[in-house]
Protein backbone atom coordinates (compact mmCIF):
# COMPACT_ATOMS: atom_id res chain seq x y z
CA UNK A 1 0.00 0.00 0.00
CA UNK A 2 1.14 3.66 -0.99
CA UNK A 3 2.66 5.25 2.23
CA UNK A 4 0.96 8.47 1.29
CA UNK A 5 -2.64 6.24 1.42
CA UNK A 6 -1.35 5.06 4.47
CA UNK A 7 -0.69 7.95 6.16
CA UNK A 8 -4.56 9.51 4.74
CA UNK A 9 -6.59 6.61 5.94
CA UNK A 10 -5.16 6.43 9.19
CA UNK A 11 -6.08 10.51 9.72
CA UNK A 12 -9.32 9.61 8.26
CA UNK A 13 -10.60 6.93 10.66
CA UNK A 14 -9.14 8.79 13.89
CA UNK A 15 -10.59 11.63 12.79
CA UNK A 16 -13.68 10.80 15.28
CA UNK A 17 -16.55 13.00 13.41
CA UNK A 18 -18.54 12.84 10.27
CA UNK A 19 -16.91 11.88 6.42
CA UNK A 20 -15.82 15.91 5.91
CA UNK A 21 -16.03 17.29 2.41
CA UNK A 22 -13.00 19.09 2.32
CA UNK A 23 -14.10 21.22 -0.98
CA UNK A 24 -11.99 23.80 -2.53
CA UNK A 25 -14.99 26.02 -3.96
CA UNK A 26 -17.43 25.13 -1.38
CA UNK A 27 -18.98 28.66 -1.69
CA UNK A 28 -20.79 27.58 -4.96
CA UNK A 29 -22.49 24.57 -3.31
CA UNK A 30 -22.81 25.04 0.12
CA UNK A 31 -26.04 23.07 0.26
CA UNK A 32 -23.14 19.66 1.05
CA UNK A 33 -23.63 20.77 4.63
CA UNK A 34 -25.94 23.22 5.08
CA UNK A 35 -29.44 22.19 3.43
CA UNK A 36 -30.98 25.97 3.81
CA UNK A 37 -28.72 26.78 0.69
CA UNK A 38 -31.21 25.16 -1.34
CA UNK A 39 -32.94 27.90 -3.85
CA UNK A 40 -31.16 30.67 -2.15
CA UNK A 41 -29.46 31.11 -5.49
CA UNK A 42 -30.91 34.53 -7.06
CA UNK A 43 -30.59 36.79 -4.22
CA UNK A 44 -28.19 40.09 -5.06
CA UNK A 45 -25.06 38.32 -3.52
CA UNK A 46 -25.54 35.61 -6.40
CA UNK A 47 -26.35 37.81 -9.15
CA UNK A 48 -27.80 35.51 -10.86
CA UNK A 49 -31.26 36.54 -11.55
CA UNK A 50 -34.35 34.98 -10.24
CA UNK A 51 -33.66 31.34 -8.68
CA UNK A 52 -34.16 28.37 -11.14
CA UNK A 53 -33.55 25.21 -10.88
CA UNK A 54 -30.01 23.56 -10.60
CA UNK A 55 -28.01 20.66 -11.63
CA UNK A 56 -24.81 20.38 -10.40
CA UNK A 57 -22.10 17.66 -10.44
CA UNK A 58 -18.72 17.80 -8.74
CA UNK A 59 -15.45 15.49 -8.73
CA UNK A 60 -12.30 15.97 -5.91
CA UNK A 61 -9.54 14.22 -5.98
CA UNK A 62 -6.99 14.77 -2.99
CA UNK A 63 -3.50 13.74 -4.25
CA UNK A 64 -3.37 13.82 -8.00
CA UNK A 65 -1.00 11.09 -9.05
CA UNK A 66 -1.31 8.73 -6.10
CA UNK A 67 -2.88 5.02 -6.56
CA UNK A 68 -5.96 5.26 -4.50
CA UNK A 69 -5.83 8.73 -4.01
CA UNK A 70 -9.12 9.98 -1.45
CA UNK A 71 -11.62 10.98 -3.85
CA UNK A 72 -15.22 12.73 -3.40
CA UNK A 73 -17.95 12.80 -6.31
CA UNK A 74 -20.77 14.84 -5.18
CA UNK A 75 -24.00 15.60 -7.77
CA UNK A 76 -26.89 17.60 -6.49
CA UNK A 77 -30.51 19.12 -7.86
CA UNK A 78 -32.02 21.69 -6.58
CA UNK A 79 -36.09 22.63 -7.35
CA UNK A 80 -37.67 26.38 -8.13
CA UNK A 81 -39.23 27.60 -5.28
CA UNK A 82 -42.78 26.74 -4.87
CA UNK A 83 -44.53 29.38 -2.75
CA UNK A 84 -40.89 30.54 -0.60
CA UNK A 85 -40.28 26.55 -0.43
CA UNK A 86 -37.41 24.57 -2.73
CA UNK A 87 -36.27 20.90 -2.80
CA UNK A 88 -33.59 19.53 -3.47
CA UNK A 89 -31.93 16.04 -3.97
CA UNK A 90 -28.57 14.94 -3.34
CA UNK A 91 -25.90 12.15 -3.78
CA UNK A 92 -21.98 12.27 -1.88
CA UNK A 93 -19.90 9.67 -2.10
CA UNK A 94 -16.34 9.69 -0.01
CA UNK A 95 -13.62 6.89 -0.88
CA UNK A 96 -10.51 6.92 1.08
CA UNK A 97 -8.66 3.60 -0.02
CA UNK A 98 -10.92 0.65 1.34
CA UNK A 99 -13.60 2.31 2.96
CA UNK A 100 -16.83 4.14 0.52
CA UNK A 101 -18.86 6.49 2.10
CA UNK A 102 -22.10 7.21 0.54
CA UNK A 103 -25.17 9.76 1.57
CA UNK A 104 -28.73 10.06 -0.13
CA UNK A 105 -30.34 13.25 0.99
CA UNK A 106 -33.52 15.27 0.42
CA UNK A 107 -33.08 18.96 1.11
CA UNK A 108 -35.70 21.48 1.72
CA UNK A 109 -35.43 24.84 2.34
CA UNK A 110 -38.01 27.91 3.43
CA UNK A 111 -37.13 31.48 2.47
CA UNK A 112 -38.79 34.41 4.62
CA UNK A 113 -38.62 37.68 3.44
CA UNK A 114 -37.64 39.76 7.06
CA UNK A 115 -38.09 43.80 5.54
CA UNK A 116 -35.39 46.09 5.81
CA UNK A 117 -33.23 43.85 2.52
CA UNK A 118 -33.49 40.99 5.30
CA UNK A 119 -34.19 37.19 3.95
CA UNK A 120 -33.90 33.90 5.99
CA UNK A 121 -33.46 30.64 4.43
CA UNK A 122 -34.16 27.66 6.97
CA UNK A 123 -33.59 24.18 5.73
CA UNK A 124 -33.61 20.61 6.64
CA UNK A 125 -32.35 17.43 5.36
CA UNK A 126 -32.93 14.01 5.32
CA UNK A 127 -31.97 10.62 4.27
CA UNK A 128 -29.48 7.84 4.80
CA UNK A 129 -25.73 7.19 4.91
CA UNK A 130 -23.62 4.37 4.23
CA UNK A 131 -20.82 2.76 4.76
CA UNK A 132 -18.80 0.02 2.85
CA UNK A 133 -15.30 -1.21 3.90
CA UNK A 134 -13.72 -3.99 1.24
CA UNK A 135 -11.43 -5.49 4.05
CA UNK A 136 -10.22 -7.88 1.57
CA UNK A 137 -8.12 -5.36 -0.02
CA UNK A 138 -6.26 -4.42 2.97
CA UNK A 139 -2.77 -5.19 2.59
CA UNK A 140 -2.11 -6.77 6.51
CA UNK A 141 1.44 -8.37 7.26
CA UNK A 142 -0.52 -10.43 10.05
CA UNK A 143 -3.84 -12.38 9.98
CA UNK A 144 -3.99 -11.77 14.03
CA UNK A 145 -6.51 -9.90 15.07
CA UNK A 146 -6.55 -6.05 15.42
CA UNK A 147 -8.83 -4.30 17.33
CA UNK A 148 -8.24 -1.36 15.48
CA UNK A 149 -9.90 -3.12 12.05
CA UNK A 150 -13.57 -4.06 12.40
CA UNK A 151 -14.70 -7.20 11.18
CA UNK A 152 -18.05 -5.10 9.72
CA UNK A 153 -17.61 -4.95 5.96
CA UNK A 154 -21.36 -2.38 5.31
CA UNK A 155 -24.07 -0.74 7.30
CA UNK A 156 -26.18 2.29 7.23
CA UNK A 157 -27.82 4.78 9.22
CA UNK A 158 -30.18 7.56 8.86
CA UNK A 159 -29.14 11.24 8.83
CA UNK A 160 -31.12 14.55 9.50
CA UNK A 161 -29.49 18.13 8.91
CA UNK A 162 -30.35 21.57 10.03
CA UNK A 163 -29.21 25.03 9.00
CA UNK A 164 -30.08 28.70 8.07
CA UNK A 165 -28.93 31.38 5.73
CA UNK A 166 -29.37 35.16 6.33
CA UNK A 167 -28.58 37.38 3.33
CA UNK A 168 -28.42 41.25 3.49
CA UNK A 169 -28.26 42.81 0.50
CA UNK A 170 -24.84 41.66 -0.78
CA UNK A 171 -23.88 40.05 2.19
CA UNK A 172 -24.48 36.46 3.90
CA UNK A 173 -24.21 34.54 7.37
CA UNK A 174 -24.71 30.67 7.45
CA UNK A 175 -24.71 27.89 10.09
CA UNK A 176 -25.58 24.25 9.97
CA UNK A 177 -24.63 20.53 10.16
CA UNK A 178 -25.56 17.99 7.34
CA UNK A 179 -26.43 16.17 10.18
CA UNK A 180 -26.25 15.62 14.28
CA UNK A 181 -27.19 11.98 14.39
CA UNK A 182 -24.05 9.92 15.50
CA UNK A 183 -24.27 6.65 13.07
CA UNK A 184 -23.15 4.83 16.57
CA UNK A 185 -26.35 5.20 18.26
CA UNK A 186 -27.61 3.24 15.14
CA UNK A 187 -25.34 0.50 14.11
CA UNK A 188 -25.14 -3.07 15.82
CA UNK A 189 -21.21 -2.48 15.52
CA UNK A 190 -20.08 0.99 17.12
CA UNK A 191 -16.85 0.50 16.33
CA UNK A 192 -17.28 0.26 12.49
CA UNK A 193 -17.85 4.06 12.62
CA UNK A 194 -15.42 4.78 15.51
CA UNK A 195 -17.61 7.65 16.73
CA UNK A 196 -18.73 9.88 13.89
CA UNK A 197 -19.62 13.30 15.79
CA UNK A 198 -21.19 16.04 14.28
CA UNK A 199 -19.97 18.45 12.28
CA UNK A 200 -20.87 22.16 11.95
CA UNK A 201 -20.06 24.67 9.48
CA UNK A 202 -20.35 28.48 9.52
CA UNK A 203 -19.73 30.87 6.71
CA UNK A 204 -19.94 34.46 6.32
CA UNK A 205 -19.27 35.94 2.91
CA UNK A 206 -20.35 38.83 0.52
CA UNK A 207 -20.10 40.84 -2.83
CA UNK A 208 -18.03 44.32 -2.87
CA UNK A 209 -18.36 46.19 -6.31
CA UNK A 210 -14.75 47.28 -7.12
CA UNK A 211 -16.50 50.06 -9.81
CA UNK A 212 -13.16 49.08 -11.87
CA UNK A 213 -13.83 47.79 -15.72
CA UNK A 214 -17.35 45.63 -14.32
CA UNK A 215 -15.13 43.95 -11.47
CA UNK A 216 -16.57 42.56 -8.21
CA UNK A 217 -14.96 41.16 -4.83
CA UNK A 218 -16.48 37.92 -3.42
CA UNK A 219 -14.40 37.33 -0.08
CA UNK A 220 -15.47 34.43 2.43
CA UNK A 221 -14.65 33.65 5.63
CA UNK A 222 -15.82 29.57 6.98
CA UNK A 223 -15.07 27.85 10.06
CA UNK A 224 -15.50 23.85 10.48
CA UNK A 225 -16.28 22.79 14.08
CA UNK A 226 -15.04 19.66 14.68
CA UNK A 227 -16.02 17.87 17.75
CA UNK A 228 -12.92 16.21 19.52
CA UNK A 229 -10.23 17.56 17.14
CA UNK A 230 -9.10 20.83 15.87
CA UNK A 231 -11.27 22.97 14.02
CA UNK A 232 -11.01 23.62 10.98
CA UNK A 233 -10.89 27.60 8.86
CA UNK A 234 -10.85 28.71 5.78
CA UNK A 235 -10.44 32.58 4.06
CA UNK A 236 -10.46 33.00 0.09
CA UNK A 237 -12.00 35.48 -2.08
CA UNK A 238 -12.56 35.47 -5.96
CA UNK A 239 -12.91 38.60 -8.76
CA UNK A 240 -15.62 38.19 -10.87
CA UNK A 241 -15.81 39.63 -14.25
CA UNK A 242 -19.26 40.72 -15.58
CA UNK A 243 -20.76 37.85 -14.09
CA UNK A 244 -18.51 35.54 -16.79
CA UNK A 245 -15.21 35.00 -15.11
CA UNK A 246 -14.47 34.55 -11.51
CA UNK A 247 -10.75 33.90 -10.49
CA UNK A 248 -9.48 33.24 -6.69
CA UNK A 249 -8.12 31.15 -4.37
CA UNK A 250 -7.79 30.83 -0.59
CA UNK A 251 -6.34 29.11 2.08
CA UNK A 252 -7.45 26.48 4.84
CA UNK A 253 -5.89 26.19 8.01
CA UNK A 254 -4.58 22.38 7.52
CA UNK A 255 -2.08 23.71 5.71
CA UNK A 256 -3.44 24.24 2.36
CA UNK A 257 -3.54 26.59 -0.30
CA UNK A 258 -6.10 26.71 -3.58
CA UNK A 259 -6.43 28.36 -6.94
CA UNK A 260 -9.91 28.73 -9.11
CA UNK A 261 -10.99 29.69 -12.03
CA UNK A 262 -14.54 29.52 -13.13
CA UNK A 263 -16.61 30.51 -16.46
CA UNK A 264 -20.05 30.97 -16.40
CA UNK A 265 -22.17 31.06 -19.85
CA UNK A 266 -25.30 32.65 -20.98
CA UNK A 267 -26.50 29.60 -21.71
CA UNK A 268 -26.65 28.70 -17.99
CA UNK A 269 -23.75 26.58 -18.03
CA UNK A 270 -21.00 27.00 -15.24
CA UNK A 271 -17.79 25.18 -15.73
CA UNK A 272 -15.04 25.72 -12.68
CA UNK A 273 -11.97 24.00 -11.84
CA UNK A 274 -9.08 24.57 -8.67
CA UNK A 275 -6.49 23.01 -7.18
CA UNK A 276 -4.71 22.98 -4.34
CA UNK A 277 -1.35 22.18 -2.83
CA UNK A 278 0.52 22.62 0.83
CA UNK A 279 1.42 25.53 1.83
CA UNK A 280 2.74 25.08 5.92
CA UNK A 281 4.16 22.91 8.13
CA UNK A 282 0.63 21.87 8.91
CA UNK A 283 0.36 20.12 5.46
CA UNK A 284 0.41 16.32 5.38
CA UNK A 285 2.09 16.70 2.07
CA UNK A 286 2.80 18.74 -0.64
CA UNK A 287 1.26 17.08 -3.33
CA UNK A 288 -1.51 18.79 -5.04
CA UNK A 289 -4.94 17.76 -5.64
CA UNK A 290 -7.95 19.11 -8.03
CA UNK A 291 -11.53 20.07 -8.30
CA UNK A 292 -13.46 20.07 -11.54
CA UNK A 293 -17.41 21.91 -11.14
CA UNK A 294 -20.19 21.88 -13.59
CA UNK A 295 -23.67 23.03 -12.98
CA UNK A 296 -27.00 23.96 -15.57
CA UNK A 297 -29.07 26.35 -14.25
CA UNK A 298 -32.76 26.27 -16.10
């Protein structure tokens, strides 16, 4: 086995919370752990017009160039709001060498109009996780027994999510979990899931109008609160030209830095791609990964 897979997997299962996303341009589809993102598309910090409904497909791959490299593939749909209220549906699946994650979610969000350029978006989300671990491909130097390795190759548990999303004007505030079950309380074999805690994420973020040749600011700040381990932060920001071209990066506090780059057509077509690499002593490594984004709004 790859030392660098090694050294991933065994973060990943002492990690003692939830599968985390880890997405380089979360801001464009927040609704992964916060469901009240759903149909909040539209507002002014969006500019985007009046919200429509959204298909969206996204692919993350940790370490480029590494055999079994962590990889996420994440495709979403979100409804038109029908009378303030928008669905959505949703499909993540995590794979970190022998062990699949997989979550099936419907998302449903309520917008209420506040006065004042006040609007809050409360969602929900529900559905069911799973987990698949093909033990036969671990690579063991021993057949003794490990406590550390679970003799449970699947199972699955329900989730439920919470959040909400205030947006001012060009400005936004979020908070929510994708879910505060712990898959323990619901699985014959605890140990299969070694204590998945929730996790929650805020983000605050916003649109500045730089009144230079059509440009515009979008800076965001997010914080990931882990229970049990270290939190998690993130600041980036991207320039966005005439609503066609956005450009940015950021970095995240586990040592990474990202680039983006993102076109967005008239035809409703948005087509984005980033990577990242390490930037600190905090890095694992310094290998880079990518992000490629599509989504059809119609």
């Amino acid at each position: 086995m790859n030392r660098l897979t090694i050294l991933f997997f065994l973060s990943f299962i002492s990690a003692n919370a939830q599968v985390q996303e880890n997405f380089l341009m979360e801001r464009f589809f927040m609704n992964a752990f916060n469901p009240a993102y759903v149909g909040s598309e539209g507002d002014d910090v969006d500019h985007v017009g009046p919200a429509k409904r959204s298909l969206a497909v996204i692919t993350r791959t940790t370490w480029a160039g590494v055999s079994e490299a962590p990889r996420i593939n994440y495709i979403y749909y979100s409804g038109s709001p029908k009378k303030n209220l928008t669905l959505g549906l949703s499909v993540i699946s995590n794979k970190v060498y022998i062990d699949t994650r997989t979550q099936y979610a419907l998302d449903a969000s309520y917008k209420l109009k506040l006065g004042q350029g006040y609007s809050l978006f409360l969602g929900a989300k529900v559905g069911m996780a799973s987990k698949n671990s093909n033990i036969d491909e671990l690579q063991r130097l021993t057949q003794e027994v490990n406590p550390a390795i679970t003799p449970t190759a699947q199972g699955s548990y329900p989730i439920f999510g919470v959040g909400f999303l205030l947006k001012y004007e060009k400005l936004f505030f979020s908070f929510g979990t994708p879910s505060f079950l712990n898959p323990e309380k619901f699985l014959s074999d605890p140990s299969f899931v070694r204590n998945e805690n929730p996790i929650f994420y805020s983000v605050l973020g916003g649109n500045v109008d730089l009144g230079i040749q059509s440009l515009s600011f979008n800076p965001y700040y997010s914080i990931k609160i882990i229970p049990n381990a270290t939190n998690q932060t993130s600041v980036g920001g991207n320039l966005d030209y005439k609503n066609f071209f956005e450009f940015g990066g950021g970095y995240k506090s586990i040592g990474y830095a990202y680039l983006m780059g993102m076109v967005k057509l008239k035809m409703g077509i948005d087509i984005g791609y980033a990577t990242d690499f390490g930037a600190g002593n905090t890095a694992s490594n310094n290998r880079s990964g990518f992000e490629i984004f599509a989504k059809y709004r119609f």
